[in-house]
PDB file of N, CA and C in Angstrom:
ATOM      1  N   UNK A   1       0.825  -1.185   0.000  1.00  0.00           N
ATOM      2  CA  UNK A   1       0.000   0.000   0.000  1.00  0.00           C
ATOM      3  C   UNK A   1       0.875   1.257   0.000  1.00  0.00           C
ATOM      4  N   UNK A   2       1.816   1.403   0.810  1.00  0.00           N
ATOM      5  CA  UNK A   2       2.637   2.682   0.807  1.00  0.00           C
ATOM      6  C   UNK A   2       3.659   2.719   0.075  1.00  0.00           C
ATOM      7  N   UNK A   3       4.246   1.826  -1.046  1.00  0.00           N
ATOM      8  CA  UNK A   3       4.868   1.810  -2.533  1.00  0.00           C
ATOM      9  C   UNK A   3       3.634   2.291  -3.336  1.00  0.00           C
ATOM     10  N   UNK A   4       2.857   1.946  -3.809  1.00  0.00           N
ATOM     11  CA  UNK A   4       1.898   2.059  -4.482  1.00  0.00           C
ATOM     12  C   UNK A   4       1.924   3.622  -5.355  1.00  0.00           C
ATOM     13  N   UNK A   5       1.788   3.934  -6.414  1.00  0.00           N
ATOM     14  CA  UNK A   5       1.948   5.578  -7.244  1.00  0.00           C
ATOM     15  C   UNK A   5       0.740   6.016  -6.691  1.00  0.00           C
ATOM     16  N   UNK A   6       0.529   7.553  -6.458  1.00  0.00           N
ATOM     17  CA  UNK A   6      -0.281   7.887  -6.436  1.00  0.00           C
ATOM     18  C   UNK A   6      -1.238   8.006  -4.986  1.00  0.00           C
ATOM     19  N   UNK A   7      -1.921   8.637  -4.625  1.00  0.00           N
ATOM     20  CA  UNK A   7      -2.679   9.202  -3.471  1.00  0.00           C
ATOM     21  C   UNK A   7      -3.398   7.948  -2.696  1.00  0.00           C
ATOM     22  N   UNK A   8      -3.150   7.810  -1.612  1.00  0.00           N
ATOM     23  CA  UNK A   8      -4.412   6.626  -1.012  1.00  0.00           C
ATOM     24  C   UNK A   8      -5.745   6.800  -0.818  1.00  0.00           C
ATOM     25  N   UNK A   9      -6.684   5.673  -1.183  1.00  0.00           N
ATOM     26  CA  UNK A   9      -7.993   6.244  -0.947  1.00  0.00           C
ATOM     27  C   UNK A   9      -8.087   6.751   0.517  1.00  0.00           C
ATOM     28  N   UNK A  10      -9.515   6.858   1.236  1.00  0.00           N
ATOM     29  CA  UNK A  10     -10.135   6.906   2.791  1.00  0.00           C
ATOM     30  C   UNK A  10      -9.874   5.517   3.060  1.00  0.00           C
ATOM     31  N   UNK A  11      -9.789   5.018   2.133  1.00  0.00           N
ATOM     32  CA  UNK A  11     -10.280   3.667   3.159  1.00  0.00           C
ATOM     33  C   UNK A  11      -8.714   2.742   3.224  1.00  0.00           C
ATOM     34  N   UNK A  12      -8.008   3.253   2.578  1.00  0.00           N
ATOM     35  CA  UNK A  12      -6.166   2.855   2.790  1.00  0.00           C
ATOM     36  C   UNK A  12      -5.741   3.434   3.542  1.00  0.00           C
ATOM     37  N   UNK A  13      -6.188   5.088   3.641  1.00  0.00           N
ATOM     38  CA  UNK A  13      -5.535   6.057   4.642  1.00  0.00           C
ATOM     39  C   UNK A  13      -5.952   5.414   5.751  1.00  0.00           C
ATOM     40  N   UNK A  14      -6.979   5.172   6.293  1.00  0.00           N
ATOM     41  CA  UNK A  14      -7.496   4.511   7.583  1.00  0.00           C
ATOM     42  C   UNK A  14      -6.804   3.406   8.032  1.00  0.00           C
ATOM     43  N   UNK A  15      -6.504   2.329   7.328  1.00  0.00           N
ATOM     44  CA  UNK A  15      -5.689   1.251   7.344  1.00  0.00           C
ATOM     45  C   UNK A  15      -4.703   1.214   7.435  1.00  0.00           C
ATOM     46  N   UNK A  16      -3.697   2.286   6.939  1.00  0.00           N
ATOM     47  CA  UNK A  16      -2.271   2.569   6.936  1.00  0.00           C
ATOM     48  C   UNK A  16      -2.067   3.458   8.762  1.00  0.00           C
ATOM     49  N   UNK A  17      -3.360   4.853   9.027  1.00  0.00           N
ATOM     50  CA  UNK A  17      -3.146   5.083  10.084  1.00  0.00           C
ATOM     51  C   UNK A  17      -2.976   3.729  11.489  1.00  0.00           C
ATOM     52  N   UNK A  18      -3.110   2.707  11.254  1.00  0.00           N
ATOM     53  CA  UNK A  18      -3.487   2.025  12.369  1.00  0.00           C
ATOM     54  C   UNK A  18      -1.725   1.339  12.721  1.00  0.00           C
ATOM     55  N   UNK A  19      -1.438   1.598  11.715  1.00  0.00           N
ATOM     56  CA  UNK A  19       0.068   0.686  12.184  1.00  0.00           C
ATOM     57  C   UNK A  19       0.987   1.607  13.544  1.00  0.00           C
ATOM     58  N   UNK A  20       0.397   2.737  13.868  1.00  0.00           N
ATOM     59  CA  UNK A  20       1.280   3.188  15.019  1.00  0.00           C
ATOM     60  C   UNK A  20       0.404   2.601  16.557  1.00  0.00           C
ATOM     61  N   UNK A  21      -0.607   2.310  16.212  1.00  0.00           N
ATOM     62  CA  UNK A  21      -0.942   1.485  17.241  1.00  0.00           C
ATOM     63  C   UNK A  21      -1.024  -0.008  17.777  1.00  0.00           C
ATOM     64  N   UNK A  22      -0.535  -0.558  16.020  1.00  0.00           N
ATOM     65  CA  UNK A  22      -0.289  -2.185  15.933  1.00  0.00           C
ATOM     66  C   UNK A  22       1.123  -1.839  16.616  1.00  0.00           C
ATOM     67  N   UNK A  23       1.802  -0.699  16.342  1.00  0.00           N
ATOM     68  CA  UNK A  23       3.684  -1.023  16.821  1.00  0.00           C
ATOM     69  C   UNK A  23       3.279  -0.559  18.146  1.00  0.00           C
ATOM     70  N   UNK A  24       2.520   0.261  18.838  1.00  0.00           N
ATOM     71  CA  UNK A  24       2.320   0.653  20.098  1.00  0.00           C
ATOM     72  C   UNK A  24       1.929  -0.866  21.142  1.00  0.00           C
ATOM     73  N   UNK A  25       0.980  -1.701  20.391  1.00  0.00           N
ATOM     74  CA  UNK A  25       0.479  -2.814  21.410  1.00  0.00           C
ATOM     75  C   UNK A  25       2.260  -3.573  20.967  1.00  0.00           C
ATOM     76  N   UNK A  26       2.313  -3.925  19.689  1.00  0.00           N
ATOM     77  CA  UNK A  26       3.250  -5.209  19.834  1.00  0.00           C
ATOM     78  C   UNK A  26       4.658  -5.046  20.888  1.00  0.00           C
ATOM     79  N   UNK A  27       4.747  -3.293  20.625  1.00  0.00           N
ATOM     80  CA  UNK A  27       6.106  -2.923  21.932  1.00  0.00           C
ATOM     81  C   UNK A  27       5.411  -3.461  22.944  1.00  0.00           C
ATOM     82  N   UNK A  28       4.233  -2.938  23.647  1.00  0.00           N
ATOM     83  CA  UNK A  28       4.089  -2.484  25.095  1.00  0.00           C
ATOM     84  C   UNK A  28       4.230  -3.944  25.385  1.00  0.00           C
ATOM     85  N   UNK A  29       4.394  -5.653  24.381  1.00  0.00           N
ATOM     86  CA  UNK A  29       3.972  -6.805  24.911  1.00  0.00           C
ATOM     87  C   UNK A  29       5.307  -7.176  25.163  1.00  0.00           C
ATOM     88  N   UNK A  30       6.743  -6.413  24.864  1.00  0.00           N
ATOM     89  CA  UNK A  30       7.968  -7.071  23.933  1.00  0.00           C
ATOM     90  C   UNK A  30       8.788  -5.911  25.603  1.00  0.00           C
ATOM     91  N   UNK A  31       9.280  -7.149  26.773  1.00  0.00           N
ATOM     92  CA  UNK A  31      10.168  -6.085  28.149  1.00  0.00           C
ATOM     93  C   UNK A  31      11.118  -5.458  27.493  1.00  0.00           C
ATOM     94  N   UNK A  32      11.590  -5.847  26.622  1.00  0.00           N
ATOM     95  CA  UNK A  32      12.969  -4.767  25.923  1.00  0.00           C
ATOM     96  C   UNK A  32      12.990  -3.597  25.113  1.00  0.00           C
ATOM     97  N   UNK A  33      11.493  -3.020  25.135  1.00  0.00           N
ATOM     98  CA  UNK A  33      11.153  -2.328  24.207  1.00  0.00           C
ATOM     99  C   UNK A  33       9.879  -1.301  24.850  1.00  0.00           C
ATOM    100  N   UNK A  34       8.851  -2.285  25.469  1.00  0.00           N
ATOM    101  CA  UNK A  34       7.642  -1.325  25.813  1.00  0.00           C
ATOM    102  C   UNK A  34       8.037  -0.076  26.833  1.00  0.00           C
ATOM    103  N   UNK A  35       9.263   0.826  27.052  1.00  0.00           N
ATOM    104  CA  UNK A  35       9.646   2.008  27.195  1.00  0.00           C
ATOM    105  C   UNK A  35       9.697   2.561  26.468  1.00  0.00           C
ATOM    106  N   UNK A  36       9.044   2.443  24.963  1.00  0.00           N
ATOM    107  CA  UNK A  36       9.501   3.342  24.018  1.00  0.00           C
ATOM    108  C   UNK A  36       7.856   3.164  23.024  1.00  0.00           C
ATOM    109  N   UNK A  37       7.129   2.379  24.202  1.00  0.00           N
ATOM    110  CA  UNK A  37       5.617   2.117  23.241  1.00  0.00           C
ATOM    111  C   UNK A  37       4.858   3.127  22.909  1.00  0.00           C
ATOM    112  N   UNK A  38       4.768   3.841  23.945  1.00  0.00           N
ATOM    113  CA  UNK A  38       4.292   5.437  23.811  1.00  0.00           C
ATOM    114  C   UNK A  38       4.471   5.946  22.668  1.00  0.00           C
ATOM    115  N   UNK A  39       5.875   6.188  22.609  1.00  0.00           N
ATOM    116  CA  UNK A  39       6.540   7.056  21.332  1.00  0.00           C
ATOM    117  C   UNK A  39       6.155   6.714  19.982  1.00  0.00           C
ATOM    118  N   UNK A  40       5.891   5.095  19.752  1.00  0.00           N
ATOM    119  CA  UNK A  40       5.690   4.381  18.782  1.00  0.00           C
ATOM    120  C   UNK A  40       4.355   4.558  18.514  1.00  0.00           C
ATOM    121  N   UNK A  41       3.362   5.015  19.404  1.00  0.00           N
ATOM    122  CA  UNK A  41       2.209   5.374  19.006  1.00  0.00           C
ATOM    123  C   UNK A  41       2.292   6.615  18.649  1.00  0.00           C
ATOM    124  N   UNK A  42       2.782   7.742  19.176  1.00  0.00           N
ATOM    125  CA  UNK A  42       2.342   9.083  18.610  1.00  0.00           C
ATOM    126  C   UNK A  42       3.555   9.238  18.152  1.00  0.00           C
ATOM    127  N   UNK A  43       4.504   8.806  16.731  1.00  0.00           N
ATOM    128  CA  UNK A  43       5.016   9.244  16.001  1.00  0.00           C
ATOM    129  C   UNK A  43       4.392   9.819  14.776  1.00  0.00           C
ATOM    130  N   UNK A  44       3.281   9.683  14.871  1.00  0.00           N
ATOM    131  CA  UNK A  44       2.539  10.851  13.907  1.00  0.00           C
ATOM    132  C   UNK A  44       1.462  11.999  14.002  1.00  0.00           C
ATOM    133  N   UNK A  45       1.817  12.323  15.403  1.00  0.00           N
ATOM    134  CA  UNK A  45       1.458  13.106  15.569  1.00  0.00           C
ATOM    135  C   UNK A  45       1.848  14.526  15.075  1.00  0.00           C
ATOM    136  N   UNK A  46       1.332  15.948  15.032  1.00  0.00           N
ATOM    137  CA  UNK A  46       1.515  16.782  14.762  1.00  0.00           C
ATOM    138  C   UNK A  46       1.674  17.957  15.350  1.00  0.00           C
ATOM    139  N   UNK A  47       2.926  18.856  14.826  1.00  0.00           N
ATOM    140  CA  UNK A  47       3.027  20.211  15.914  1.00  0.00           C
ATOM    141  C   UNK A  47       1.937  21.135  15.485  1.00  0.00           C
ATOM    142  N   UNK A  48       1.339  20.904  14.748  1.00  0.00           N
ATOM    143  CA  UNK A  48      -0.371  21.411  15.059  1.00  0.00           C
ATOM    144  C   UNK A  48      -1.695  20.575  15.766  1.00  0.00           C
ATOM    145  N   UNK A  49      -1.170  19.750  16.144  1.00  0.00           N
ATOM    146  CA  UNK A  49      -2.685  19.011  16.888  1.00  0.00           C
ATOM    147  C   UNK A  49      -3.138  18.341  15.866  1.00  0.00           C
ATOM    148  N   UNK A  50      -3.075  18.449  14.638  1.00  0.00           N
ATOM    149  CA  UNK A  50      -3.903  17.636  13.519  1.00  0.00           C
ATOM    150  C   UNK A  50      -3.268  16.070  12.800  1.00  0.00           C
ATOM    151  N   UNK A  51      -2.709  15.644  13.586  1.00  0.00           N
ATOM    152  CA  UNK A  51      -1.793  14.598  13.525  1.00  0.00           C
ATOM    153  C   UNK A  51      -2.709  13.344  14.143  1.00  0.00           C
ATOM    154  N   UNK A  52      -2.214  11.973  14.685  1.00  0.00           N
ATOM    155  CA  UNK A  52      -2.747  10.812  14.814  1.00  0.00           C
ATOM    156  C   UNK A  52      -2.374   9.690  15.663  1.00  0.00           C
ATOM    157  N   UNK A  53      -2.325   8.931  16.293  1.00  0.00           N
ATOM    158  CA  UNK A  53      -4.386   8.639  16.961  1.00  0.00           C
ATOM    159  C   UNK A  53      -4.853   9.558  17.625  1.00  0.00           C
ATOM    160  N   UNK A  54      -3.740  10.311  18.831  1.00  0.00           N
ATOM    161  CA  UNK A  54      -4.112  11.218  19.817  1.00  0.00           C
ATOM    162  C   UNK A  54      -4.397  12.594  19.967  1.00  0.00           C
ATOM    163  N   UNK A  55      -4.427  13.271  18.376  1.00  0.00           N
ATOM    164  CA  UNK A  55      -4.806  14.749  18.201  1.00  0.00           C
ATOM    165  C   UNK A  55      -3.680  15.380  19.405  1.00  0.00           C
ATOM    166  N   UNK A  56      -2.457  15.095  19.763  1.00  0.00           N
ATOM    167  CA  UNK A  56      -1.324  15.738  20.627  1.00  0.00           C
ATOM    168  C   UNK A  56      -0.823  16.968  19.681  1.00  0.00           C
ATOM    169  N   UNK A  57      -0.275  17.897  20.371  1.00  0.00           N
ATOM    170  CA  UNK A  57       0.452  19.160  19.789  1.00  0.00           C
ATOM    171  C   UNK A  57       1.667  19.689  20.380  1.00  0.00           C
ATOM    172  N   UNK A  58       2.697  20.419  19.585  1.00  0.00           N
ATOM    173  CA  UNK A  58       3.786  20.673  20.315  1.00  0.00           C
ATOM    174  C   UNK A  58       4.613  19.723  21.340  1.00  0.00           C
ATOM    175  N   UNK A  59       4.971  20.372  22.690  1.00  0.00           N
ATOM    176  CA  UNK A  59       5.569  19.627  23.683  1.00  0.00           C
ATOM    177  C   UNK A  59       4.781  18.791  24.219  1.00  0.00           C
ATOM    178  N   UNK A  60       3.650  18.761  23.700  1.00  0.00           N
ATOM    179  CA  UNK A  60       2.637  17.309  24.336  1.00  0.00           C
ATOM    180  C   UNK A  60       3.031  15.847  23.772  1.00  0.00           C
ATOM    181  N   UNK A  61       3.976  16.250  22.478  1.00  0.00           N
ATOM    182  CA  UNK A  61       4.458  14.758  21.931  1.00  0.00           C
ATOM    183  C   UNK A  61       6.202  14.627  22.793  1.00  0.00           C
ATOM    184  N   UNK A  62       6.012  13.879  23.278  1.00  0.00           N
ATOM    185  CA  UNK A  62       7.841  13.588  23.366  1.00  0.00           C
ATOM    186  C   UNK A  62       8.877  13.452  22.294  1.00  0.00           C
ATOM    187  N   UNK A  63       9.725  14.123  22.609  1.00  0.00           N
ATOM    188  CA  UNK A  63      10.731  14.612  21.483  1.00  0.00           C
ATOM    189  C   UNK A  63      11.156  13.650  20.664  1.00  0.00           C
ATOM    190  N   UNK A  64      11.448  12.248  21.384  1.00  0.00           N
ATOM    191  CA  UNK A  64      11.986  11.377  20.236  1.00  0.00           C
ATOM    192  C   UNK A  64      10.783  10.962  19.169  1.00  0.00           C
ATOM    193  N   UNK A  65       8.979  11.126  19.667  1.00  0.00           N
ATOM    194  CA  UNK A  65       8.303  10.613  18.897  1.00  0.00           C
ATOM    195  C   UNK A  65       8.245  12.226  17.871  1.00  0.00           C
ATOM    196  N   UNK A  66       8.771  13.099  18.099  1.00  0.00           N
ATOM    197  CA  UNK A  66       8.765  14.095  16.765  1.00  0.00           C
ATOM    198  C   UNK A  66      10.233  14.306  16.263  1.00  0.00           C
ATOM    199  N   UNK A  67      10.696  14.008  16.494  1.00  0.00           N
ATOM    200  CA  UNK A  67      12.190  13.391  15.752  1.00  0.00           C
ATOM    201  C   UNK A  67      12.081  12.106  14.527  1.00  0.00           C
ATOM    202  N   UNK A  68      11.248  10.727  15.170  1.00  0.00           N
ATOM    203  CA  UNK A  68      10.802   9.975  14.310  1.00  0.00           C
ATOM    204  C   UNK A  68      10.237  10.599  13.276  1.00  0.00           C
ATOM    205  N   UNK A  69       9.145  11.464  13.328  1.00  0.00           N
ATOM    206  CA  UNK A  69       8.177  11.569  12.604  1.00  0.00           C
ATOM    207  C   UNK A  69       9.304  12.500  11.851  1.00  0.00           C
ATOM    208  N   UNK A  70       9.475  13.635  11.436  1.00  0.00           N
ATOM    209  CA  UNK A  70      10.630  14.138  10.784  1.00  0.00           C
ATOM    210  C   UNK A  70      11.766  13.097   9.946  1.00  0.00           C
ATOM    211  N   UNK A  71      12.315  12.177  10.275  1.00  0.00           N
ATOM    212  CA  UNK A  71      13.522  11.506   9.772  1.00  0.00           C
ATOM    213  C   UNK A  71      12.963  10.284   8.938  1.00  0.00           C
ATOM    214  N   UNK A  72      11.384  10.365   9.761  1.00  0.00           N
ATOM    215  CA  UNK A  72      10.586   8.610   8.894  1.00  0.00           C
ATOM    216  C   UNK A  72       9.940   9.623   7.608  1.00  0.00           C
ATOM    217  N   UNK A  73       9.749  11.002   7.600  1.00  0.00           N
ATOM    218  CA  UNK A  73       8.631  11.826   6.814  1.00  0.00           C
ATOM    219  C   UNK A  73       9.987  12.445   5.772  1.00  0.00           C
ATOM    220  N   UNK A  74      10.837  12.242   5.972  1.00  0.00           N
ATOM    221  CA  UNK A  74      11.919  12.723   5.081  1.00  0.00           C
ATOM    222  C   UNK A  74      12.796  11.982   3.694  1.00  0.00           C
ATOM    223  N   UNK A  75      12.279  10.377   3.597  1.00  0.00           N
ATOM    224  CA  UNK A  75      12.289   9.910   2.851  1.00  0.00           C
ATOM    225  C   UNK A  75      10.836   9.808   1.504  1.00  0.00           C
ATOM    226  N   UNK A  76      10.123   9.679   2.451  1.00  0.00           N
ATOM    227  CA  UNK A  76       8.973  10.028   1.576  1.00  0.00           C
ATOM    228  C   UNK A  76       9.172  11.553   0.750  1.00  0.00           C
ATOM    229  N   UNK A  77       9.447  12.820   1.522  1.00  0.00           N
ATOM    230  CA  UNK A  77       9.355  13.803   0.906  1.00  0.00           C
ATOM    231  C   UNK A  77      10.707  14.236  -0.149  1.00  0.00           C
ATOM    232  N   UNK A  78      11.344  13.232   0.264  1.00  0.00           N
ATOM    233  CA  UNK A  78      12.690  13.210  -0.779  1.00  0.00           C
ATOM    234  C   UNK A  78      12.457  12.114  -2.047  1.00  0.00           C
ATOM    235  N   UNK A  79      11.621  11.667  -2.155  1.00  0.00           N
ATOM    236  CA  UNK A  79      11.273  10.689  -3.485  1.00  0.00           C
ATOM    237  C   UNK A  79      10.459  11.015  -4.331  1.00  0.00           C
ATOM    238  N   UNK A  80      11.788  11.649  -5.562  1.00  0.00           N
ATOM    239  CA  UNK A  80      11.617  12.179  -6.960  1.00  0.00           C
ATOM    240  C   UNK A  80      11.902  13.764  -6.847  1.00  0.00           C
ATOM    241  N   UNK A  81      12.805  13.733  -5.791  1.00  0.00           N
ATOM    242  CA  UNK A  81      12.907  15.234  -5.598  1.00  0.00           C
ATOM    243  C   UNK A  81      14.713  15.538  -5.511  1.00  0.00           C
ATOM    244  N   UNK A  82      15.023  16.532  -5.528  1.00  0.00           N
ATOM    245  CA  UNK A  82      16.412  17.162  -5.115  1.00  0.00           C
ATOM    246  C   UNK A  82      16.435  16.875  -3.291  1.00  0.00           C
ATOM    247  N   UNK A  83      17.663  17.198  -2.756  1.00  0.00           N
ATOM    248  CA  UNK A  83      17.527  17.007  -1.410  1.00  0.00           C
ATOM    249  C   UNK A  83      17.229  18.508  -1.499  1.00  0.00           C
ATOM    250  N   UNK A  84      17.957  19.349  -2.102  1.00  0.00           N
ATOM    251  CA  UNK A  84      17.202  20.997  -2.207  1.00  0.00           C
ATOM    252  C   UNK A  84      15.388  21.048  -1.356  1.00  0.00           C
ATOM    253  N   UNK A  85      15.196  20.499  -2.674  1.00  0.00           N
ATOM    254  CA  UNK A  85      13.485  20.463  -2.912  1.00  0.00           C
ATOM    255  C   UNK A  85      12.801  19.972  -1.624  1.00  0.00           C
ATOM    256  N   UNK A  86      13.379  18.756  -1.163  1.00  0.00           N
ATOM    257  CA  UNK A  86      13.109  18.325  -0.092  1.00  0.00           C
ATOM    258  C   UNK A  86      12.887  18.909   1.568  1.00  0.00           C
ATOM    259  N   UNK A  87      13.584  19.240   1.098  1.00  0.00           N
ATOM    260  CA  UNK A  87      14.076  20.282   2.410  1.00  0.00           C
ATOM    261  C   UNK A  87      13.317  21.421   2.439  1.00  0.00           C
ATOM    262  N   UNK A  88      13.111  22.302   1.387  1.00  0.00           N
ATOM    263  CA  UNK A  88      12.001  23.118   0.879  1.00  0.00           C
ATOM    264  C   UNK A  88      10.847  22.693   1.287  1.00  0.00           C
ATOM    265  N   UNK A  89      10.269  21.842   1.143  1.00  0.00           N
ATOM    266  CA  UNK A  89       9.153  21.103   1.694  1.00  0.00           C
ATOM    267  C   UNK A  89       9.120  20.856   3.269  1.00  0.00           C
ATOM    268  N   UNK A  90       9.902  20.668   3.825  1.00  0.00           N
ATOM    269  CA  UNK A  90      10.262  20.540   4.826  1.00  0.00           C
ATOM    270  C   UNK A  90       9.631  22.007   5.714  1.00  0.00           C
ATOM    271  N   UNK A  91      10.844  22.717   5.481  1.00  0.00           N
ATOM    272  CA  UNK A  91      10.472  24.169   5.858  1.00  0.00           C
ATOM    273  C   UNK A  91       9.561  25.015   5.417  1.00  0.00           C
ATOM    274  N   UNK A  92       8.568  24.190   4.666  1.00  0.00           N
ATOM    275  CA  UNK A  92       7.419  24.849   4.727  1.00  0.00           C
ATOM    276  C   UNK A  92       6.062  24.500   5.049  1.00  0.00           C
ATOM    277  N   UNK A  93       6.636  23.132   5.883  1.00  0.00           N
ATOM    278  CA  UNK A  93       5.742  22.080   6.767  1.00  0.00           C
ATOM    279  C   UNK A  93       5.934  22.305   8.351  1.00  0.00           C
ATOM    280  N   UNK A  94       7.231  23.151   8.491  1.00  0.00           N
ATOM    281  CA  UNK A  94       7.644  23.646   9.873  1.00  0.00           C
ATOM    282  C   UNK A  94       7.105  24.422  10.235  1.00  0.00           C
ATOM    283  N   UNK A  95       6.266  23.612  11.905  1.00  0.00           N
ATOM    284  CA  UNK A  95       5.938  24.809  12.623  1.00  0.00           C
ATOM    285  C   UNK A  95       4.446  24.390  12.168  1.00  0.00           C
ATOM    286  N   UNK A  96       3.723  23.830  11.465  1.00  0.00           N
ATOM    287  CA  UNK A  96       2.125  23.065  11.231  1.00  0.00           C
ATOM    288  C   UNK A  96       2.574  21.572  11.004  1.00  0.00           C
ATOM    289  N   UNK A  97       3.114  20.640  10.520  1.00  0.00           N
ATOM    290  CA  UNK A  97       3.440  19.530  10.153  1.00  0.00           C
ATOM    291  C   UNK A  97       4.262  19.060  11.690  1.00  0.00           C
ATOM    292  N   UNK A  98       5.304  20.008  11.388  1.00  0.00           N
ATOM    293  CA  UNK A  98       7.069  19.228  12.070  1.00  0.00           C
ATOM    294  C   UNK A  98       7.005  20.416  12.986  1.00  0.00           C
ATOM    295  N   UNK A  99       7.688  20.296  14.901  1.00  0.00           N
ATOM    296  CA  UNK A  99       8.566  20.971  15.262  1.00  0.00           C
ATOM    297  C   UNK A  99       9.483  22.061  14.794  1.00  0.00           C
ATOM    298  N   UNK A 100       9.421  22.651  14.338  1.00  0.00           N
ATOM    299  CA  UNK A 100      10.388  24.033  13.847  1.00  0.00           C
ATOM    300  C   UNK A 100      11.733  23.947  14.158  1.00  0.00           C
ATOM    301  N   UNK A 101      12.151  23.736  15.074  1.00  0.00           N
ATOM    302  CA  UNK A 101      13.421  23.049  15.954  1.00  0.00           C
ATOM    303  C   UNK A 101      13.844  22.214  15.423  1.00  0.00           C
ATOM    304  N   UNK A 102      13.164  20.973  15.371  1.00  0.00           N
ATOM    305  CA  UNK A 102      13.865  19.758  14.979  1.00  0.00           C
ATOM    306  C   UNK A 102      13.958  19.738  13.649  1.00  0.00           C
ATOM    307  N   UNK A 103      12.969  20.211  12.851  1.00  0.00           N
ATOM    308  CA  UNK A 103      13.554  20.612  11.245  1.00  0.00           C
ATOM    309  C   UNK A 103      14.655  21.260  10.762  1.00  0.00           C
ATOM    310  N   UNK A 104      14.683  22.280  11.562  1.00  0.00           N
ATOM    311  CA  UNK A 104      15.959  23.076  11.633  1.00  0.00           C
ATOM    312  C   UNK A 104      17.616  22.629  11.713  1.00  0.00           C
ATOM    313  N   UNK A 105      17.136  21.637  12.424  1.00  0.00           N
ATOM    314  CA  UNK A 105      18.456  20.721  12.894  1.00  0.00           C
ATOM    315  C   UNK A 105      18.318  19.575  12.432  1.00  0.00           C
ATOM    316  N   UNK A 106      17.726  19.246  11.422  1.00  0.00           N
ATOM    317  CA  UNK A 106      17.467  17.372  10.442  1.00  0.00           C
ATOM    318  C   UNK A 106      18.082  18.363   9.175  1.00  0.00           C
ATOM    319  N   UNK A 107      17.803  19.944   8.765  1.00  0.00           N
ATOM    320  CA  UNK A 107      17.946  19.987   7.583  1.00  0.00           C
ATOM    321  C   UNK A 107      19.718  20.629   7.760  1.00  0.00           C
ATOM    322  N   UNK A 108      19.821  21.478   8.652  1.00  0.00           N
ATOM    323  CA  UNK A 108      21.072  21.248   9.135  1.00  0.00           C
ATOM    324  C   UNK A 108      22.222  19.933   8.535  1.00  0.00           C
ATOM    325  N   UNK A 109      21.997  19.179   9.387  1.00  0.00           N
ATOM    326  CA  UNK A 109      22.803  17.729   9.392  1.00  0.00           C
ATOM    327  C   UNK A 109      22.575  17.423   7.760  1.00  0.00           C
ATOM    328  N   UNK A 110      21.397  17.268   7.174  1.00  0.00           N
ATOM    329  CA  UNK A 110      21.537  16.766   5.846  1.00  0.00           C
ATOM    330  C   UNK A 110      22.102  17.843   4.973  1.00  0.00           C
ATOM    331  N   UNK A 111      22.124  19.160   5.074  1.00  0.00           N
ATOM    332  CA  UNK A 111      23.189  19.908   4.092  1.00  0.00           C
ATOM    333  C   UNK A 111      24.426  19.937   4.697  1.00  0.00           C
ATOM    334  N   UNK A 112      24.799  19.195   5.728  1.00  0.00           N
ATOM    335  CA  UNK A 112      26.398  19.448   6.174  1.00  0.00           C
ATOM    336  C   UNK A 112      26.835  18.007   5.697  1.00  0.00           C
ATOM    337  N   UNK A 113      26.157  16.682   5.563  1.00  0.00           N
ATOM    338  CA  UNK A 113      26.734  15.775   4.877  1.00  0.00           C
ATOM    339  C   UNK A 113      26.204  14.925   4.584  1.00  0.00           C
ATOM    340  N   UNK A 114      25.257  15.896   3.135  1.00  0.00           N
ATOM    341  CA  UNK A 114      24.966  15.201   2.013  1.00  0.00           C
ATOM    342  C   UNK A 114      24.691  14.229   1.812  1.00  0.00           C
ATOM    343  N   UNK A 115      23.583  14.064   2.194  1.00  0.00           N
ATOM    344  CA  UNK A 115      23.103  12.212   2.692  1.00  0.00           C
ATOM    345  C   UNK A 115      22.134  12.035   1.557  1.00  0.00           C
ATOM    346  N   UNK A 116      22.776  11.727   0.662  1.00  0.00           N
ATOM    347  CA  UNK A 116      22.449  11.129  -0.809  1.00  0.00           C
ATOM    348  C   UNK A 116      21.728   9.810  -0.279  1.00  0.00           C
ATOM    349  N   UNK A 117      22.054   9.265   0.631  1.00  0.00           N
ATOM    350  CA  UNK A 117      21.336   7.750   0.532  1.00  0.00           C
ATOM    351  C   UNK A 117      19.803   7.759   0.964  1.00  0.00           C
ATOM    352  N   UNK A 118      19.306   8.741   0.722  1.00  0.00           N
ATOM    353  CA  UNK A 118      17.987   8.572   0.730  1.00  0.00           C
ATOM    354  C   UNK A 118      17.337   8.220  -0.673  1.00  0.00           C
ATOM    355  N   UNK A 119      18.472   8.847  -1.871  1.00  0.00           N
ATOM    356  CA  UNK A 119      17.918   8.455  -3.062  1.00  0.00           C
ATOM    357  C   UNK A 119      18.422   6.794  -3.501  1.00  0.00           C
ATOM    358  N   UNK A 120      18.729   6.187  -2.872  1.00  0.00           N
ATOM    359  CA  UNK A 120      19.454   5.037  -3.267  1.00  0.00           C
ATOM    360  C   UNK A 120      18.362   3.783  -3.094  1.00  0.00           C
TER     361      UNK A 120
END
């Protein structure tokens, strides 16, 4: 479903949202891991509130679950694009999409060394 060209219906988008709560139960069952189940659920959340399952905003998400969401949302937005372009997109998702901060410092690191292997 998420190779696939082209836009997902409602009824894929719905199906695809559920996997942060399939990785949220399968951590919270797994002792080496369910410290980090939380995070695994609201990594898609949004620094506007309009994000997912938990409608969270800003400092209401914990930092590593908006770090994920940034570094997992940066391959997608880099496919068929320049890392330029990418990044462009980026910063103009900052601050409603992404943390402002942490964009700042993902796009940082990728123009200081050129991390081509996203196109690979």
């Amino acid at each position: 479903m998420l190779l696939q060209p082209g836009k997902l219906t409602d009824d894929e988008y719905k199906v695809m949202k559920t996997h942060s709560e399939k990785g949220y139960r399968l951590a919270s069952l797994l002792p080496e891991i369910s410290c980090i189940s939380r995070k695994i659920l609201t990594h898609h959340e949004r620094w506007d509130g309009l994000g997912y399952p938990l409608g969270l905003q800003k400092y209401e998400i914990h930092i590593l679950s908006r770090i994920v969401y940034v570094v997992d949302s940066f391959e997608c937005y880099s496919k068929g694009r320049s890392i330029q372009e990418a990044i462009g997109e980026f910063k103009r998702c900052s601050g409603s999409q992404f943390d402002p901060q942490i964009v700042r410092v993902f796009t940082q690191i990728i123009l200081k060394r050129n991390l081509d292997f996203f196109h690979k």
